[in-house]
N, C-alpha and C. Protein backbone atom coordinates (compact mmCIF):
# COMPACT_ATOMS: atom_id res chain seq x y z
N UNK A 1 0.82 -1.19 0.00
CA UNK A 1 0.00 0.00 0.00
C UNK A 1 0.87 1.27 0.00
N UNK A 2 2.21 1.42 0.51
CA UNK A 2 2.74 2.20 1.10
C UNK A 2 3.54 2.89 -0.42
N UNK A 3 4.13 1.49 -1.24
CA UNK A 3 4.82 1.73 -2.43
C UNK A 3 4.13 1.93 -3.64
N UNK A 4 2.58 1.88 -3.44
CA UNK A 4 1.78 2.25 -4.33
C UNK A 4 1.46 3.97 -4.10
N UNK A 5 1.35 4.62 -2.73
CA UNK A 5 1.44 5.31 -2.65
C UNK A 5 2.74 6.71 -3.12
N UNK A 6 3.54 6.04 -2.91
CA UNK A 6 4.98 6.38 -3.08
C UNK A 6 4.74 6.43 -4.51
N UNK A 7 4.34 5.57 -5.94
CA UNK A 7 4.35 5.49 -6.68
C UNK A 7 4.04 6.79 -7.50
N UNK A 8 2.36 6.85 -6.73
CA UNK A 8 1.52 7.26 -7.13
C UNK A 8 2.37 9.41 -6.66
N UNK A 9 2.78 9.67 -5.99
CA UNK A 9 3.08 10.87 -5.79
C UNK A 9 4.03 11.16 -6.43
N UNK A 10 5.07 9.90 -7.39
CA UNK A 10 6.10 10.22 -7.81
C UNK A 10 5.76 10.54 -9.09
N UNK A 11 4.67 10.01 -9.69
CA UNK A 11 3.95 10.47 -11.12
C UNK A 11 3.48 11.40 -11.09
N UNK A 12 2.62 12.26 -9.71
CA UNK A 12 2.08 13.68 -9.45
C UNK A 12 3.29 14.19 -9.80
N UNK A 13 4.24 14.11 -9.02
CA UNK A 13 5.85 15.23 -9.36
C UNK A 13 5.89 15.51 -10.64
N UNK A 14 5.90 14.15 -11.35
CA UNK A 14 6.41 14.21 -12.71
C UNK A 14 6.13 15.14 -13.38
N UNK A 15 4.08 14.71 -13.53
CA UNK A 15 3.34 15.42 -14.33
C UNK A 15 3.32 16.88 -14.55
N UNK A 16 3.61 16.88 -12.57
CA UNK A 16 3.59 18.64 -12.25
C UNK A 16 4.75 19.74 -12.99
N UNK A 17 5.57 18.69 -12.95
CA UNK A 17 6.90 19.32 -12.84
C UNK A 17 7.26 19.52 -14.62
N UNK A 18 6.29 18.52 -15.23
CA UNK A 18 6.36 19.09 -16.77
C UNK A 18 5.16 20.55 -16.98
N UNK A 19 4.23 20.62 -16.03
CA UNK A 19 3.16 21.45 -16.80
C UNK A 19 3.43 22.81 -15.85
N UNK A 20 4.74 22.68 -15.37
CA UNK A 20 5.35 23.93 -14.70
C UNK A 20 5.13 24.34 -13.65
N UNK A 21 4.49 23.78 -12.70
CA UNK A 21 4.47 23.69 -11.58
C UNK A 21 5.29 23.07 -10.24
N UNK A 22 6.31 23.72 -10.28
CA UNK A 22 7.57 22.90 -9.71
C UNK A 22 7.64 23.29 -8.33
N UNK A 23 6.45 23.52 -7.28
CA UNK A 23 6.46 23.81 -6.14
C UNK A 23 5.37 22.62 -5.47
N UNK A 24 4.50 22.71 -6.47
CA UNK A 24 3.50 21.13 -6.31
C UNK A 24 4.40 20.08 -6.34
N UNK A 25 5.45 20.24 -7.17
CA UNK A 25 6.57 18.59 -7.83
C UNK A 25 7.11 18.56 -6.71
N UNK A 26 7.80 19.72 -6.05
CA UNK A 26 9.09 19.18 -4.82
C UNK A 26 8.20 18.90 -3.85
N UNK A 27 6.72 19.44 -3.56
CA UNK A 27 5.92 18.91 -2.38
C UNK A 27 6.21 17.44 -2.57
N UNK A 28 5.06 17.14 -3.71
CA UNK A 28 4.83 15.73 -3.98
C UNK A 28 6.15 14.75 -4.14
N UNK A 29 7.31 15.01 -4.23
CA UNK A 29 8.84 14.10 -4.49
C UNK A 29 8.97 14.39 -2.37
N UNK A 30 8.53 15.38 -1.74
CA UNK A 30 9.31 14.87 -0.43
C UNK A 30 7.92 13.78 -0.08
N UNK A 31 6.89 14.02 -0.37
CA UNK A 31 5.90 12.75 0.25
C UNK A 31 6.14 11.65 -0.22
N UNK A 32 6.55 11.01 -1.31
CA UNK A 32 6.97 9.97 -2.13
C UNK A 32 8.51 9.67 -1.42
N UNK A 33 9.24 10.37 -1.10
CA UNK A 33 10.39 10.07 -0.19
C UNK A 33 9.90 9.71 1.11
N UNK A 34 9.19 10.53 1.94
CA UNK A 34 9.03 10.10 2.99
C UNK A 34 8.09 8.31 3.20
N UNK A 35 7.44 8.52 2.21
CA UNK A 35 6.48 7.09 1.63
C UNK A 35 7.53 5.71 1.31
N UNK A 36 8.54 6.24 0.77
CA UNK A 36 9.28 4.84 0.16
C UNK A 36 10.05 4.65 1.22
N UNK A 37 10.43 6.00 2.18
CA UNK A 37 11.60 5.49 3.72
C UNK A 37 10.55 4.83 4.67
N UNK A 38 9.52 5.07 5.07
CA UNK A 38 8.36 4.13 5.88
C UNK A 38 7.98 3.02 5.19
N UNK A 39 8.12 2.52 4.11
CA UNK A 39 7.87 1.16 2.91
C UNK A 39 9.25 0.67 3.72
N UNK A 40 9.98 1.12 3.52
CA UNK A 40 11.37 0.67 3.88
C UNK A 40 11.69 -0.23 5.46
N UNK A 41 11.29 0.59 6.51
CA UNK A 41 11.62 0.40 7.72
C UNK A 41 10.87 -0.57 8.20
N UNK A 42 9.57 -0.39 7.52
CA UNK A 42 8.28 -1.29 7.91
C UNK A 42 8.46 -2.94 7.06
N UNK A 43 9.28 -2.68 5.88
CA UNK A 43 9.69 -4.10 4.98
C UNK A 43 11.14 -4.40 6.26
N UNK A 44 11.66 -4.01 6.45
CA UNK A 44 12.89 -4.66 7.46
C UNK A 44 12.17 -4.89 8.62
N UNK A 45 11.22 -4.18 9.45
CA UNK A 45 10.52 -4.84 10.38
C UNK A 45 9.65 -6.15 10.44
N UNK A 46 8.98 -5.98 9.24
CA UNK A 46 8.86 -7.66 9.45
C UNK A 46 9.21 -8.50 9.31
N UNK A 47 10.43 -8.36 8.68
CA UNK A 47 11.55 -9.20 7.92
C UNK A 47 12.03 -9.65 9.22
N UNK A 48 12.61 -8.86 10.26
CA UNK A 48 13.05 -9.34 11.24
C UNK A 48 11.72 -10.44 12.23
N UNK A 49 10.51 -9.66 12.22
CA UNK A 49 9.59 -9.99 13.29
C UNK A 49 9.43 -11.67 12.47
């Protein structure tokens, strides 16, 4: 759910960031960062659990 999300904000950036809106893009690229580092911590947590 987490990397679909992540996905999904990294294509908002994209889109944004072609139709010139490059303040929407860096929003949407830090939520997609913060999305793929919690995908992350939460895939090694259960890995361990």
């Amino acid at each position: 759910m987490l990397i679909e999300l992540a996905i999904l904000f990294l294509l908002l950036a994209l889109v944004a960031y072609v139709l010139g809106a490059r303040g929407i893009a860096g929003f949407s690229m830090e939520i997609a960062k913060w999305l793929v580092i919690i995908f992350v911590i939460v895939a090694i947590v259960a890995f361990i659990l």
